[in-house]
Protein backbone atom coordinates (compact mmCIF):
# COMPACT_ATOMS: atom_id res chain seq x y z
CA UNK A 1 49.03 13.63 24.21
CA UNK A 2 49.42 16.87 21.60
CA UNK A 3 48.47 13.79 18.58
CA UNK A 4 45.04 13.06 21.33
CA UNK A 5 44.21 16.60 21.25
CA UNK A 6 44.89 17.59 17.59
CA UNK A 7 42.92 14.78 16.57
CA UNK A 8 40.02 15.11 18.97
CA UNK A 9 39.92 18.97 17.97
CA UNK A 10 39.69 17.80 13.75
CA UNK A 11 36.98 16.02 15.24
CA UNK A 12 35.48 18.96 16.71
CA UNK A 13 35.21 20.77 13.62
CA UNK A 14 34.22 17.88 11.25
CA UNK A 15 31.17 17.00 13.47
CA UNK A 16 30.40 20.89 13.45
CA UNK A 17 30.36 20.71 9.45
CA UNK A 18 27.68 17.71 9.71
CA UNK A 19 30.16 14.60 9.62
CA UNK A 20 28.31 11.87 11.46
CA UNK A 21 31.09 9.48 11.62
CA UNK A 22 33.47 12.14 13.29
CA UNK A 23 30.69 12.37 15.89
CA UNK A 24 30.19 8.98 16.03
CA UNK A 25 33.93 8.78 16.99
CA UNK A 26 33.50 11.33 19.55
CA UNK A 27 30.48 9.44 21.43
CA UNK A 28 32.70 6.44 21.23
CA UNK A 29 35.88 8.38 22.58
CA UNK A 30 33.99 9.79 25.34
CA UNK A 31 30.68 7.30 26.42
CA UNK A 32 32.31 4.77 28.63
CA UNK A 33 33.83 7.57 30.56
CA UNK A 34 31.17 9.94 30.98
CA UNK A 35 28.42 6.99 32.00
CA UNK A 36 30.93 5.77 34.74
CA UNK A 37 31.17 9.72 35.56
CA UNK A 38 26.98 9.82 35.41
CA UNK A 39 26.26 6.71 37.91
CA UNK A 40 28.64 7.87 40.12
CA UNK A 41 26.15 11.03 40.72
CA UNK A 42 22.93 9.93 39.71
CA UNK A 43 23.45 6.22 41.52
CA UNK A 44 20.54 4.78 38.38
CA UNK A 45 21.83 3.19 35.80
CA UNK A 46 18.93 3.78 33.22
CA UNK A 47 18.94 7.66 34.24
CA UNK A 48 22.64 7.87 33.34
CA UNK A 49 22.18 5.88 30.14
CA UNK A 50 19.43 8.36 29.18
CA UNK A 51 21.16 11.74 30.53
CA UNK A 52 24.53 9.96 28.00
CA UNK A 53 21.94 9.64 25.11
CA UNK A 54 20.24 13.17 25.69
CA UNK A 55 23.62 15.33 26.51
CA UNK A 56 25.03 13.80 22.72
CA UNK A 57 21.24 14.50 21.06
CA UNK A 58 22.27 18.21 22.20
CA UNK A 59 25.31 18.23 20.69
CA UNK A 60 24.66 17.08 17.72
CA UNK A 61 21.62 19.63 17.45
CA UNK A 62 24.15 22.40 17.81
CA UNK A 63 27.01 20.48 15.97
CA UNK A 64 27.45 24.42 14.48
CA UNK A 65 29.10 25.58 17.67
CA UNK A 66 31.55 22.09 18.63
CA UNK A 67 34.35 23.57 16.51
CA UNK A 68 34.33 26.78 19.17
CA UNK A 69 34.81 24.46 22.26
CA UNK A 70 38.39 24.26 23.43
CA UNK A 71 38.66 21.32 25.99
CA UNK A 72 35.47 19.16 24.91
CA UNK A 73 36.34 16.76 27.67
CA UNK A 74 36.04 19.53 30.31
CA UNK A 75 32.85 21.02 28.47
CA UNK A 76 30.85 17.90 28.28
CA UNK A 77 31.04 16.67 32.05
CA UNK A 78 30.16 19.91 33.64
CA UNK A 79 27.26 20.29 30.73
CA UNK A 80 26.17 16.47 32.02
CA UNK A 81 26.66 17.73 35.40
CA UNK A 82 24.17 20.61 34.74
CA UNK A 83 21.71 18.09 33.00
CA UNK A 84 22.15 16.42 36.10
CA UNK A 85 21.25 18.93 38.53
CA UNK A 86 18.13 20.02 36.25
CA UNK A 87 16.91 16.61 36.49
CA UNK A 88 17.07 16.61 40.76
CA UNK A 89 15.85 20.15 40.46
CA UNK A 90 12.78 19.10 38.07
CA UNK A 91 12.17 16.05 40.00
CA UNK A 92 12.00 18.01 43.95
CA UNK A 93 9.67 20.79 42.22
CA UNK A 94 7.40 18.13 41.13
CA UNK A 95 7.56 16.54 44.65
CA UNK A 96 6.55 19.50 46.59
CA UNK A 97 3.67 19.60 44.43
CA UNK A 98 2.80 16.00 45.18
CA UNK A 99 4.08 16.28 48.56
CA UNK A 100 1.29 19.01 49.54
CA UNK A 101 -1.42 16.38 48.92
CA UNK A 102 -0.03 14.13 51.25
CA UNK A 103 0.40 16.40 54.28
CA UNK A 104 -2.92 15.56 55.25
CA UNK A 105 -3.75 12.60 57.57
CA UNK A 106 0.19 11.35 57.43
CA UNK A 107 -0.22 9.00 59.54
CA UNK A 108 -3.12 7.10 58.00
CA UNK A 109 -0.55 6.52 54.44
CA UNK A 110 1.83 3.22 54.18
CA UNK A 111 4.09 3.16 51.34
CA UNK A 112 2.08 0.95 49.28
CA UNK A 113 -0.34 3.48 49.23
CA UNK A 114 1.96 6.24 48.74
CA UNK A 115 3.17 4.33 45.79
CA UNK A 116 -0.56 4.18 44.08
CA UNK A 117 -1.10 7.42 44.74
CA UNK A 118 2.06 8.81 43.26
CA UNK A 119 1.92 6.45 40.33
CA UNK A 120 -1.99 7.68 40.01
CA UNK A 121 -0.72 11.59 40.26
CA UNK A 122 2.32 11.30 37.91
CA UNK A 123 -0.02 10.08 35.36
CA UNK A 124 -3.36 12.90 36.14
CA UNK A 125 -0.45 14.96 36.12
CA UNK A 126 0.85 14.10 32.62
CA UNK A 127 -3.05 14.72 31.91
CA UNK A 128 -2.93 17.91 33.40
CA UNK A 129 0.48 19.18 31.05
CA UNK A 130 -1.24 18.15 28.00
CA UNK A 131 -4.48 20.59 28.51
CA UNK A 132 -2.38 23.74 29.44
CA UNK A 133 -2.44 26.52 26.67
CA UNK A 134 -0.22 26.06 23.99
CA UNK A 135 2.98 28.33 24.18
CA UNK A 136 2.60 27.91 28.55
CA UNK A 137 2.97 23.99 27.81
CA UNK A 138 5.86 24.55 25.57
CA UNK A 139 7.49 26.64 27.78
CA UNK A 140 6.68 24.09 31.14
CA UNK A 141 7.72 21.64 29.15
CA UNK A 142 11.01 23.60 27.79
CA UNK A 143 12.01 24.39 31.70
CA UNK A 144 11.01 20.97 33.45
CA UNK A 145 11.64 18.45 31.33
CA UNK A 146 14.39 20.08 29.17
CA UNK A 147 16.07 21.60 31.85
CA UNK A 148 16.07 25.27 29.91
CA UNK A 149 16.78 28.37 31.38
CA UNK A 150 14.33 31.22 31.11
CA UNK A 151 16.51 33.07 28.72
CA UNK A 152 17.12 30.06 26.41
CA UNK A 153 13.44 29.46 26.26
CA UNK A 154 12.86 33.30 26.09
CA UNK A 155 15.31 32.87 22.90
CA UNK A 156 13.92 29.66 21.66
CA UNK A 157 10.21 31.22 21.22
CA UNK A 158 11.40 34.80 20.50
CA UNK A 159 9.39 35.98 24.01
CA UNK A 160 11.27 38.21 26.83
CA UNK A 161 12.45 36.11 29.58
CA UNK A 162 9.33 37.81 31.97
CA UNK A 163 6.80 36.25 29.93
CA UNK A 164 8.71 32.87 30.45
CA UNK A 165 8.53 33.44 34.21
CA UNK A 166 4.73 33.98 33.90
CA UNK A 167 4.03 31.11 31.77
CA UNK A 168 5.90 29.35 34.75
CA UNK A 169 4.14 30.38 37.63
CA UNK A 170 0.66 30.44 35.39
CA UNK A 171 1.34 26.70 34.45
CA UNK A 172 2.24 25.45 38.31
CA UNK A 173 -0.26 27.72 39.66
CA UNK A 174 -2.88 25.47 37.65
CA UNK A 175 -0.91 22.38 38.44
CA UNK A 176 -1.18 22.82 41.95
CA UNK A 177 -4.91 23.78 41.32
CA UNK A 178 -6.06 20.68 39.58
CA UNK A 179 -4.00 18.37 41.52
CA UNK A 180 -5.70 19.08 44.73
CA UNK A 181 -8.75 18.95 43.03
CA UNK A 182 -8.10 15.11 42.16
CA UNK A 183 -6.44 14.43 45.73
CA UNK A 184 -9.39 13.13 47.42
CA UNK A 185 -9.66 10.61 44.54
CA UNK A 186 -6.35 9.97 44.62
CA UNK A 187 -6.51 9.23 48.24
CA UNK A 188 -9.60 6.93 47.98
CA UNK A 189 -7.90 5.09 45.36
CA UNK A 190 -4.88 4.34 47.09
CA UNK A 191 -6.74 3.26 50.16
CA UNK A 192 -9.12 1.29 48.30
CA UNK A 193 -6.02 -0.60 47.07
CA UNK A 194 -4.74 -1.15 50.51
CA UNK A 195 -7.67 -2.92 51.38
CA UNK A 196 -7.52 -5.06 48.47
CA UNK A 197 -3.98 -6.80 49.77
């Protein structure tokens, strides 16, 4: 057990000075275990092999700090865990957004509809993203889809944490905005392809 951990720490510190095979040992020490830990939570196979992928990216990004970490077992499930929970917490706060367009005439939606309509919405709202002002997209981007907190991004961009809040609430406020805009589209389209079955 003390040989496991002595070599897993020399490891550690060899992938912090830039040594991609001792990282490449630690991926391979640790994958098999942390994807079986991943579908257990996530229940998607393709989202844990992604979240597996995108937690060792990280690392490897900051390969500076891995010598500090102690128990890198311990510290990489709960930061997969976390990368977990950003991704449900992402996902709901971009399906109350969606959501609101639908609360309107509930009853006259199937799920095949639903389904056209979302697939029509995740892609106007892709569109949407792309035309925001520079630094509000990178920080959207930096919260949502990297799962950063405020003061990471605050950090990242050398702004205070505020101004990451309002770039947040500035960049849904106009995502709301031009979503309902398209939502009577949206909703012609999807019944127009109801018809069509």
């Amino acid at each position: 057990m003390e040989q496991t951990v002595n070599n897993e720490r020399a490891l550690l510190v060899r992938s912090s000075e830039s040594d991609e095979n001792a990282f490449a040992a630690l991926f391979h020490l640790y994958k098999h275990k942390l994807y079986a830990y991943l579908l257990r939570l996530t229940e998607s196979e393709m989202l844990s092999e992604d979240i597996v992928q995108d937690v060792f990216m990280k690392l490897w990004n900051d390969r500076s700090s891995l010598s500090e970490i102690d128990s890198f077992g311990s510290y990489l499930f709960r930061m997969s865990k976390n990368h977990v929970i950003n991704h449900f917490r992402r996902m709901s706060h971009e399906t109350l957004i969606i959501a609101e367009m639908f609360q309107l005439n509930d009853s006259a939606h199937n799920e095949t509809q639903d389904m056209i309509a979302l697939k029509e919405t995740e892609k106007i709202l892709g569109e949407i993203i792309e035309k925001l002002p520079a630094q509000q997209k990178a920080v959207y981007q930096l919260s949502r889809q990297d799962g950063k907190s405020h003061d990471e991004i605050a950090n990242l961009l050398k702004i205070s944490p505020n101004t990451v809040k309002n770039h947040i609430v500035q960049a849904m406020s106009t995502i709301r905005t031009q979503l309902r805009r398209h939502s009577d589209t949206l909703l012609i389209l999807a019944g127009i392809a109801a018809l069509k079955k």
